[in-house]
Protein backbone atom coordinates (compact mmCIF):
# COMPACT_ATOMS: atom_id res chain seq x y z
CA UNK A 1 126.50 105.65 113.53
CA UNK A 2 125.16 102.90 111.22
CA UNK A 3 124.99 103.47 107.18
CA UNK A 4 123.59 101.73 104.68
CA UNK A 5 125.10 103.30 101.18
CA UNK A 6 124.61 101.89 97.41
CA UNK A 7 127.90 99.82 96.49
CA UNK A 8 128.95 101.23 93.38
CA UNK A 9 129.58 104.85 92.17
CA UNK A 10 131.71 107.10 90.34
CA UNK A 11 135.02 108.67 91.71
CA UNK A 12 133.92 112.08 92.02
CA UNK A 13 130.95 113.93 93.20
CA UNK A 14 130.19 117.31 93.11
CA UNK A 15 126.97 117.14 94.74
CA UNK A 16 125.82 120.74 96.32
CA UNK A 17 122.64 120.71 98.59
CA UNK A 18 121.55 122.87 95.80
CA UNK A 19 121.18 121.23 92.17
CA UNK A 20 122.88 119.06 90.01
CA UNK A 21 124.69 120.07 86.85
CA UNK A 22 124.76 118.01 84.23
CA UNK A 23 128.19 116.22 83.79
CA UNK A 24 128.24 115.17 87.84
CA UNK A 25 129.25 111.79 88.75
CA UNK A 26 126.29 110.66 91.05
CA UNK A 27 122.77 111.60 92.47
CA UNK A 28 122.68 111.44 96.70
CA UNK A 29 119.62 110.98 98.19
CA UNK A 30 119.28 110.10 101.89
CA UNK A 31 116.46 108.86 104.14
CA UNK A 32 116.34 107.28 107.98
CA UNK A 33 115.15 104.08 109.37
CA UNK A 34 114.39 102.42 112.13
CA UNK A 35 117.74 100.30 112.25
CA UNK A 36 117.88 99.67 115.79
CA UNK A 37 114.62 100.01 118.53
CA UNK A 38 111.03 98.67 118.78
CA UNK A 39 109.88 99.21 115.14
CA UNK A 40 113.31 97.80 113.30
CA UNK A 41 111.13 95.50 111.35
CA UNK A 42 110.24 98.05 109.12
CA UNK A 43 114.05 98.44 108.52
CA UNK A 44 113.10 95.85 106.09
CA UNK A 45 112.15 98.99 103.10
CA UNK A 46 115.42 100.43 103.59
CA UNK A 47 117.28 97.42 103.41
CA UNK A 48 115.70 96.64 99.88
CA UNK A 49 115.89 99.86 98.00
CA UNK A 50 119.91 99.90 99.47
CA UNK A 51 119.79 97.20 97.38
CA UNK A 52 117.55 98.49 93.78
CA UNK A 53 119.87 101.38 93.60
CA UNK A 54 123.15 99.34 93.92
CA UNK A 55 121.33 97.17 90.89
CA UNK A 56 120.63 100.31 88.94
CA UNK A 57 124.41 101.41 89.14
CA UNK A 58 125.53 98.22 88.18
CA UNK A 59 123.32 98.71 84.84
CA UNK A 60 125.05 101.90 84.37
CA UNK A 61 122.73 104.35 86.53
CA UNK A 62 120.02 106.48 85.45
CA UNK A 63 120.97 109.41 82.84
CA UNK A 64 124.56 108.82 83.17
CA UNK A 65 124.43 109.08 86.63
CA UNK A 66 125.09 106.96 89.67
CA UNK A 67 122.33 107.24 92.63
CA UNK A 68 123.68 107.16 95.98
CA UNK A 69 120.94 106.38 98.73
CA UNK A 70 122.31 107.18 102.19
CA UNK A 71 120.42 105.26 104.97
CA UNK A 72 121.05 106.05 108.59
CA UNK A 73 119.59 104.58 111.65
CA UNK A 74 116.84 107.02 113.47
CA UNK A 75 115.82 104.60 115.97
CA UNK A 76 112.25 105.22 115.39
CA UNK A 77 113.03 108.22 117.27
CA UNK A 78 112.12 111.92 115.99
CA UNK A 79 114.62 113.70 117.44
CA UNK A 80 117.27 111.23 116.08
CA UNK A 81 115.37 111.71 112.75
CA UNK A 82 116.19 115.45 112.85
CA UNK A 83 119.77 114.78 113.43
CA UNK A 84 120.26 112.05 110.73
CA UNK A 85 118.14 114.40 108.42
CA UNK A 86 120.46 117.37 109.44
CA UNK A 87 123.22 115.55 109.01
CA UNK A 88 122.10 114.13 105.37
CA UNK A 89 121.31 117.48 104.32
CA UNK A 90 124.14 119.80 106.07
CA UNK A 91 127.23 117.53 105.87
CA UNK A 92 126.02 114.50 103.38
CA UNK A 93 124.96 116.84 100.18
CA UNK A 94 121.60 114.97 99.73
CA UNK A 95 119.77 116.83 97.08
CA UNK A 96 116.48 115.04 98.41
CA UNK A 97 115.27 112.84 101.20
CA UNK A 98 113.64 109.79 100.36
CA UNK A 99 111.30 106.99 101.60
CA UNK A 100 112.33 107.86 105.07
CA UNK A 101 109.89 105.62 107.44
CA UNK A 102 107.15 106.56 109.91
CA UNK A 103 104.81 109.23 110.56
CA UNK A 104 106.49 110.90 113.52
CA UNK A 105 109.71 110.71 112.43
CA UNK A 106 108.75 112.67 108.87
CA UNK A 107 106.38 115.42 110.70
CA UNK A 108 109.33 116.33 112.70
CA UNK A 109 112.12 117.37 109.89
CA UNK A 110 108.83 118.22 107.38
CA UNK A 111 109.10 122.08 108.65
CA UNK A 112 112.95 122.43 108.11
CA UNK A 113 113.30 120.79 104.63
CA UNK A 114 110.80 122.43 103.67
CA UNK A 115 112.53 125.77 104.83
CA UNK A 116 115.45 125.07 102.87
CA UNK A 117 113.92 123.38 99.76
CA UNK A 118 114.59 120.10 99.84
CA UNK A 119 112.43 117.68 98.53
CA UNK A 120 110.79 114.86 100.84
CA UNK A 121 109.77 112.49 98.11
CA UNK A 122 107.70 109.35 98.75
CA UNK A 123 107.82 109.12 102.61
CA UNK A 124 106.20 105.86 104.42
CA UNK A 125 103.88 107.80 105.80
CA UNK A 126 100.35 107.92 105.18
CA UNK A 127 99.01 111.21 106.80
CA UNK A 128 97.07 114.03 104.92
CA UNK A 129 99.81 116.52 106.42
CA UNK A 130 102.21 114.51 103.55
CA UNK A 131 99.97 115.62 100.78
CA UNK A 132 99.32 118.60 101.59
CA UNK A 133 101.13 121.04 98.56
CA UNK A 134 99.70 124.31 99.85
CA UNK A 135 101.33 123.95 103.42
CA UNK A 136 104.34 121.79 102.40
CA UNK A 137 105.08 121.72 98.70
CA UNK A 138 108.22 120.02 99.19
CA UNK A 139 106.51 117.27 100.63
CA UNK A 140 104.39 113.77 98.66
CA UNK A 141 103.87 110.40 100.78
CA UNK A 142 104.18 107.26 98.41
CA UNK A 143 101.50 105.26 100.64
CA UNK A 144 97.55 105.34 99.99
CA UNK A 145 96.55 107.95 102.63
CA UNK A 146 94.79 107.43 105.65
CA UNK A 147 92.19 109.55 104.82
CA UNK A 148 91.53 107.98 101.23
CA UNK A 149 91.53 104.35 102.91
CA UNK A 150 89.47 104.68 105.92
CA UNK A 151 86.76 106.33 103.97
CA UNK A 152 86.73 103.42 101.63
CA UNK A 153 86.16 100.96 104.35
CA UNK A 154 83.05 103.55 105.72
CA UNK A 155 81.89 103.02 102.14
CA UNK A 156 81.98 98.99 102.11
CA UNK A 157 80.70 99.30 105.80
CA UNK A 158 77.33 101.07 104.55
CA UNK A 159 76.91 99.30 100.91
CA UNK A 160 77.41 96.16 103.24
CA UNK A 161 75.99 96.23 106.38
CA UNK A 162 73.40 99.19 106.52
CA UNK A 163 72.86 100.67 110.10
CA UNK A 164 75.93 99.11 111.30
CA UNK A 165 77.06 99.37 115.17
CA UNK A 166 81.16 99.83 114.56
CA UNK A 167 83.42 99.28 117.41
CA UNK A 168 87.23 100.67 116.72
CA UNK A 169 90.47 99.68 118.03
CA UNK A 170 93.19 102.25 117.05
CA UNK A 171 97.13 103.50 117.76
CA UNK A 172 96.52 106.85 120.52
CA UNK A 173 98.94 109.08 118.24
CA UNK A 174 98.31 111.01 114.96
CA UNK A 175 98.14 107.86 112.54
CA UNK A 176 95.05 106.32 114.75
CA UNK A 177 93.35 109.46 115.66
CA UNK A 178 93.56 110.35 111.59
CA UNK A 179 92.27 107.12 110.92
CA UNK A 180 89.00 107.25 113.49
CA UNK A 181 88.34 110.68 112.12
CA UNK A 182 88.11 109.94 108.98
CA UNK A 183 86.19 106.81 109.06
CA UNK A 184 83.93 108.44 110.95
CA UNK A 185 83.20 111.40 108.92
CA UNK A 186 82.87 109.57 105.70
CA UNK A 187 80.66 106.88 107.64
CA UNK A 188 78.27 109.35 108.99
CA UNK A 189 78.16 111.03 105.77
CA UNK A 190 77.18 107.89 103.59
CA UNK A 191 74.35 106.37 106.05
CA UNK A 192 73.67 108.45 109.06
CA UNK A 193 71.73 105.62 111.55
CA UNK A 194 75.21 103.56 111.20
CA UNK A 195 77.78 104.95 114.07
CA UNK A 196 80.69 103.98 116.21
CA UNK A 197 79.37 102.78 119.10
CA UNK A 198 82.83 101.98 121.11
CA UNK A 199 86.31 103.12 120.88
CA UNK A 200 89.67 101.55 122.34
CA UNK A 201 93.20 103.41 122.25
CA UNK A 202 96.50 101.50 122.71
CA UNK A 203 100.19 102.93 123.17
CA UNK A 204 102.78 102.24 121.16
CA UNK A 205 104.77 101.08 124.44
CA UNK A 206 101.77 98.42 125.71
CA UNK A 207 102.82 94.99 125.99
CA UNK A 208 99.27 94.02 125.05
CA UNK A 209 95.30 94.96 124.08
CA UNK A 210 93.93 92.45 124.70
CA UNK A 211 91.68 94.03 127.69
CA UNK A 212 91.14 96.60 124.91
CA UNK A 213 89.25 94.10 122.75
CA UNK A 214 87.42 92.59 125.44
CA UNK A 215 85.75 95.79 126.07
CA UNK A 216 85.14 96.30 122.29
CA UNK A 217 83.58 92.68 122.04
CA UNK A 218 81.16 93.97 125.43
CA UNK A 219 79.53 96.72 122.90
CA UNK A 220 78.04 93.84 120.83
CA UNK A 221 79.22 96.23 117.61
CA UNK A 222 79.32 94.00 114.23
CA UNK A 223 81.61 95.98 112.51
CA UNK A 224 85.26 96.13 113.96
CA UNK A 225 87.57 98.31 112.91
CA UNK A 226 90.81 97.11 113.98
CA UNK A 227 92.97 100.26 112.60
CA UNK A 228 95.95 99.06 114.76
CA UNK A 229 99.48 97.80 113.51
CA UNK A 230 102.50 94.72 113.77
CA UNK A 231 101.91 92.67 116.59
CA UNK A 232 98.45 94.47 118.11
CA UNK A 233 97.01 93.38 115.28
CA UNK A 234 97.62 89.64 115.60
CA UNK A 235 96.83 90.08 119.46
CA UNK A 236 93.69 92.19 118.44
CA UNK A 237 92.68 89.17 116.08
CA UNK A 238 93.46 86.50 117.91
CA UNK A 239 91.82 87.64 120.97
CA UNK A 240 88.83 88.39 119.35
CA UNK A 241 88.55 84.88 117.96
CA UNK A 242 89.12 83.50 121.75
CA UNK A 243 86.03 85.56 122.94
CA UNK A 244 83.77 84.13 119.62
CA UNK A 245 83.34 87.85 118.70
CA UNK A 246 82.40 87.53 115.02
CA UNK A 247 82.26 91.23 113.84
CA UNK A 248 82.49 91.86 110.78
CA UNK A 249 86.56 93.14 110.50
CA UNK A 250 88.52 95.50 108.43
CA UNK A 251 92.18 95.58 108.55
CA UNK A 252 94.64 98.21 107.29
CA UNK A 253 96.39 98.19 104.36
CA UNK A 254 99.93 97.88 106.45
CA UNK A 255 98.59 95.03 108.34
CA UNK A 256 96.83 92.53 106.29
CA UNK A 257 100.55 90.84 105.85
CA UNK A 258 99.84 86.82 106.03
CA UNK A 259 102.68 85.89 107.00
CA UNK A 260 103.86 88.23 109.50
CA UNK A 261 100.20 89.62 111.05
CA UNK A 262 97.86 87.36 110.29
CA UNK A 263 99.63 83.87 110.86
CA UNK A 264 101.04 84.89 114.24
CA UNK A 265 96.83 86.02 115.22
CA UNK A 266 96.06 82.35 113.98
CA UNK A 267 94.43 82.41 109.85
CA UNK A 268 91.00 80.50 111.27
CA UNK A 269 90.71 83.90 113.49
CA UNK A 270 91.22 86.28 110.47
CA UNK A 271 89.24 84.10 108.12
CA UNK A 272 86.42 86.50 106.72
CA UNK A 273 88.26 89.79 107.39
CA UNK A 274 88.42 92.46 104.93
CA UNK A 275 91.37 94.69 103.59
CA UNK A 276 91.69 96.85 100.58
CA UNK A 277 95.34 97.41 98.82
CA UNK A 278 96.96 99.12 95.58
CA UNK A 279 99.55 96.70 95.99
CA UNK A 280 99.94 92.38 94.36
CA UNK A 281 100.39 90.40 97.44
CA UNK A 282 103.83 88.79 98.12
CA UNK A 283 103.21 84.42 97.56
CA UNK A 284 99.84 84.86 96.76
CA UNK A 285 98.81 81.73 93.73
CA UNK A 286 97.47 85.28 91.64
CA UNK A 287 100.52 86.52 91.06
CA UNK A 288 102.73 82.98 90.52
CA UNK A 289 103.38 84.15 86.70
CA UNK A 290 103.10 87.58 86.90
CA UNK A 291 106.09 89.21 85.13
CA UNK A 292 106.74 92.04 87.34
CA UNK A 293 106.21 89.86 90.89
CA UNK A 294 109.14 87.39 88.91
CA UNK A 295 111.32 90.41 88.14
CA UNK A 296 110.64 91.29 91.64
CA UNK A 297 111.74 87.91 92.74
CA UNK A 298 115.04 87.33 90.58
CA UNK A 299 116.05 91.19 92.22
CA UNK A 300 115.83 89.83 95.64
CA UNK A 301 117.44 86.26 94.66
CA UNK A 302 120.47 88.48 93.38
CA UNK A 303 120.91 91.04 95.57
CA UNK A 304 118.89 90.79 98.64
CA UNK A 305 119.38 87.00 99.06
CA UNK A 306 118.94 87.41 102.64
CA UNK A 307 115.64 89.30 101.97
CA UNK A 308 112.17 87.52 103.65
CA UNK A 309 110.44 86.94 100.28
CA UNK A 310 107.17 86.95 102.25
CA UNK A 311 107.51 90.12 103.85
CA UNK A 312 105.50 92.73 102.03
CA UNK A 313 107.66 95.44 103.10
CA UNK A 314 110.39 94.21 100.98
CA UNK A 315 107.96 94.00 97.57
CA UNK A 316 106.50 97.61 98.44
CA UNK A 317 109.86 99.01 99.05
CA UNK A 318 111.21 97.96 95.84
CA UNK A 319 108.45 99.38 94.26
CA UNK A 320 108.33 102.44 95.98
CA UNK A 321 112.29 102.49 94.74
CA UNK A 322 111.02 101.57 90.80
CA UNK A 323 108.55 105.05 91.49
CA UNK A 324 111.81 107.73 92.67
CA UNK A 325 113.63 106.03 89.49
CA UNK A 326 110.72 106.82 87.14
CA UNK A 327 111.11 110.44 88.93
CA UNK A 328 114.69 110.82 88.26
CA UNK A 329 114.64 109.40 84.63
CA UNK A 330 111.57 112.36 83.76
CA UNK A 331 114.63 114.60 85.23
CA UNK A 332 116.77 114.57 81.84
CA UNK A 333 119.84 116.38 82.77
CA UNK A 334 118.11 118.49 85.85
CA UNK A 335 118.51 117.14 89.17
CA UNK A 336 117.81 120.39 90.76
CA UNK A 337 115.53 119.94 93.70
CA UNK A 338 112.74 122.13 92.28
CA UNK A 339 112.39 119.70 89.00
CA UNK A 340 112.69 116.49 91.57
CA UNK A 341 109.60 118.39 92.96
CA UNK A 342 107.92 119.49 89.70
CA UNK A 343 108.50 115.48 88.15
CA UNK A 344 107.08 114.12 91.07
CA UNK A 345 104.07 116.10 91.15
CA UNK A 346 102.82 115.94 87.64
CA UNK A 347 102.65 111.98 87.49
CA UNK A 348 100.11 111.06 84.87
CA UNK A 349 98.70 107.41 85.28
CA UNK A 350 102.17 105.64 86.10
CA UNK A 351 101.73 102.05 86.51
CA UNK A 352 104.43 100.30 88.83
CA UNK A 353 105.17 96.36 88.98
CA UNK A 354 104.16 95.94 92.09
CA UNK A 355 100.56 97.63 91.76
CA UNK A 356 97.47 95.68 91.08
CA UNK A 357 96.75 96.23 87.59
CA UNK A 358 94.15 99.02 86.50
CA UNK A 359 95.92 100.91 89.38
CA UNK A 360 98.29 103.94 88.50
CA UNK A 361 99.87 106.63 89.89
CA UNK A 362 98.67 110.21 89.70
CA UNK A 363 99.78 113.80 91.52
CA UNK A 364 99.52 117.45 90.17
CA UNK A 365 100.39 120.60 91.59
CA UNK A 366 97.81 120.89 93.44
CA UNK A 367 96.66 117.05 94.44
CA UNK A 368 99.60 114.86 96.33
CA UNK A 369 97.30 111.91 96.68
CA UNK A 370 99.04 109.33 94.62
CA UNK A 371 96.80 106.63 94.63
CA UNK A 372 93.40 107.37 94.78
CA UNK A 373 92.02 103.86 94.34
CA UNK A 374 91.81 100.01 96.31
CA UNK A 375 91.23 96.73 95.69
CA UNK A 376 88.54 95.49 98.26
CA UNK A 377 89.42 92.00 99.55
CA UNK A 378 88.39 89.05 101.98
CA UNK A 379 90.75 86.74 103.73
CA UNK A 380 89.35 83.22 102.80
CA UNK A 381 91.17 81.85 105.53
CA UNK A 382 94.85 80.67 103.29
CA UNK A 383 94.46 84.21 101.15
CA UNK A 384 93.32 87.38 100.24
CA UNK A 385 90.69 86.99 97.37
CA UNK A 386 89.37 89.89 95.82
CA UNK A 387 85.38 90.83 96.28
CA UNK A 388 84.85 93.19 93.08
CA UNK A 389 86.57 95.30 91.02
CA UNK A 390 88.85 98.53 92.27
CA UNK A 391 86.65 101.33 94.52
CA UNK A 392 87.93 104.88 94.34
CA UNK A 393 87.99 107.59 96.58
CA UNK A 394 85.36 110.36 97.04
């Protein structure tokens, strides 16, 4: 069974699935990636904050305190999920689990640590069941939700191309079929004669969709909607540019990535697309001097020199990292998991390195959306450039 632990931390922990008592050696948290299997590119977050938190030990912790990340290998699978989580929580002593990746693999242990307590802070996960206090209070995302995205792309859709005819290619499992709904309710709400006019599902476990977009291209739509992910999306662009379908296209926030999703599609077949993102975007000329993307950059030179400096992943799971260590600094000397809960929820305008500035990060008691605002943007053909200012949510 593969592990990923931080490198440096104090003799002796007396870590109890319940609190932490001031005077204790270390903080655990665990989380599960996909390690092995056909999503181990995402890997890449867990990989990187491995990494922060052996930097932050080295500097002498946080409060005193060591932070030991545990990172096991789920496969992308959700049963393996439940057993690494199980295992984290049962045997490990992780007072939280954090960052763990992927939307099916976080639904399926959300019911149990919730049962027991145990905070599931700042999953990669982006459905409205993650922020969703009343059901799951032990629960926050740390991604822009679904939800909050797709309705601002329904909103540049109908301030942009009034009465549009939107064809939509999306994933057939919770994170598409969230995504369609939600861009379609928000769509039909702002400008009623505008509609989808053709939908495509895709598997996870297809080898291609291309015959998908052919049939999309056939509806003559000039919006698409290509709300797919990894290497659909470059097929879904690229074929698209072979049939000299020029639709208007919006593109997720995980897979605008230039150098992993759009290069691969070909950039003269993404040229004109639109995106929207919290996030600064890894070797982009904006951020060449920007103080926090250099931090970011001597942290991976150190201690991630292996690290793909143009994979966003890595940038957004550092980040995501800097966010849990603003959470455990509010802490003071309580690490129990109920103030890990009550910190994380009552965020007030937090701004991170890696967010675009005049975007923070915000959560109450009763509101797990974290951010609640995007930065519209058009692929020029090299690079993102931004259209106007940030557009929030409804």
């Amino acid at each position: 069974m593969r592990r990923v632990g931080a490198a440096f931390l104090f003799a002796a922990s007396l870590v109890t699935s319940g609190s932490v008592m001031a005077g204790e050696g270390e903080l655990i948290l665990g989380q599960t990636m996909p390690y092995s299997g056909p999503a181990s590119a995402l890997s890449s977050v867990g990989k990187v904050q491995t990494r922060y938190f052996q930097m932050i030990n080295e500097r002498g912790g946080i409060n005193g305190r060591k932070i030991k990340l545990i990172s096991l290998d789920d496969g992308y699978s959700p049963p393996k999920a439940v057993e690494q989580t199980r295992r984290l929580v049962e045997s490990d002593d992780a007072v939280a689990i954090f960052g763990s990746m992927g939307t099916a693999q976080n639904a399926a242990v959300q019911k149990y640590l919730n049962s027991r307590k145990v905070p599931q802070l700042f999953v990669f996960a982006a459905s409205d069941r993650f922020a969703d206090p009343k059901t799951s209070p032990y629960t926050i995302s740390g991604m822009t939700l679904f939800s909050i995205e797709a309705a601002i792309y329904a909103r540049l859709v109908s301030e942009n191309i009034p009465q549009a005819r939107v064809a939509v290619l999306y994933q057939n499992d919770d994170y598409g079929r969230e995504y369609l709904r939600s861009f379609k309710a928000e769509l039909a709400r702002l400008d009623p004669k505008a509609g989808v006019v053709a939908v495509a599902p895709y598997e996870v476990t297809s080898p291609t969709v291309e015959s998908q977009v052919v049939t999309l291209a056939s509806s003559n739509a000039n919006v698409f909607l290509n709300a797919s992910t990894g290497k659909f999306t470059s097929q879904a662009i690229r074929k698209a540019g072979e049939l000299g379908w020029h639709a208007q296209q919006f593109l997720p926030i995980g897979s605008n990535f230039v150098a992993t999703i759009l290069k691969p599609a070909g950039l003269a077949n993404a040229k004109g697309a639109i995106s929207a993102t919290p996030t600064k975007t890894v070797g982009d000329p904006e951020w060449t001097n920007d103080p926090a993307y250099l931090e970011w950059l001597t942290f991976m030179k150190k201690y991630y020199p292996e690290g793909d400096i143009e994979d966003q992943l890595n940038f957004t799971g550092w980040n995501v990292a800097v966010l849990m260590t603003r959470v455990i600094e509010a802490c003071g000397e309580d690490l129990s998991p109920q103030n890990l809960m009550k910190q994380a929820t009552t965020l007030k305008n937090v701004p991170l390195p890696g967010l675009i500035p005049g975007i923070t990060v915000s959560s109450s008691p009763d509101d797990y959306r974290l951010i609640k605002a995007l930065r519209p943007q058009r692929f020029d053909g090299e690079r993102w450039v931004s259209m106007s200012g940030t557009m929030a949510a409804r």
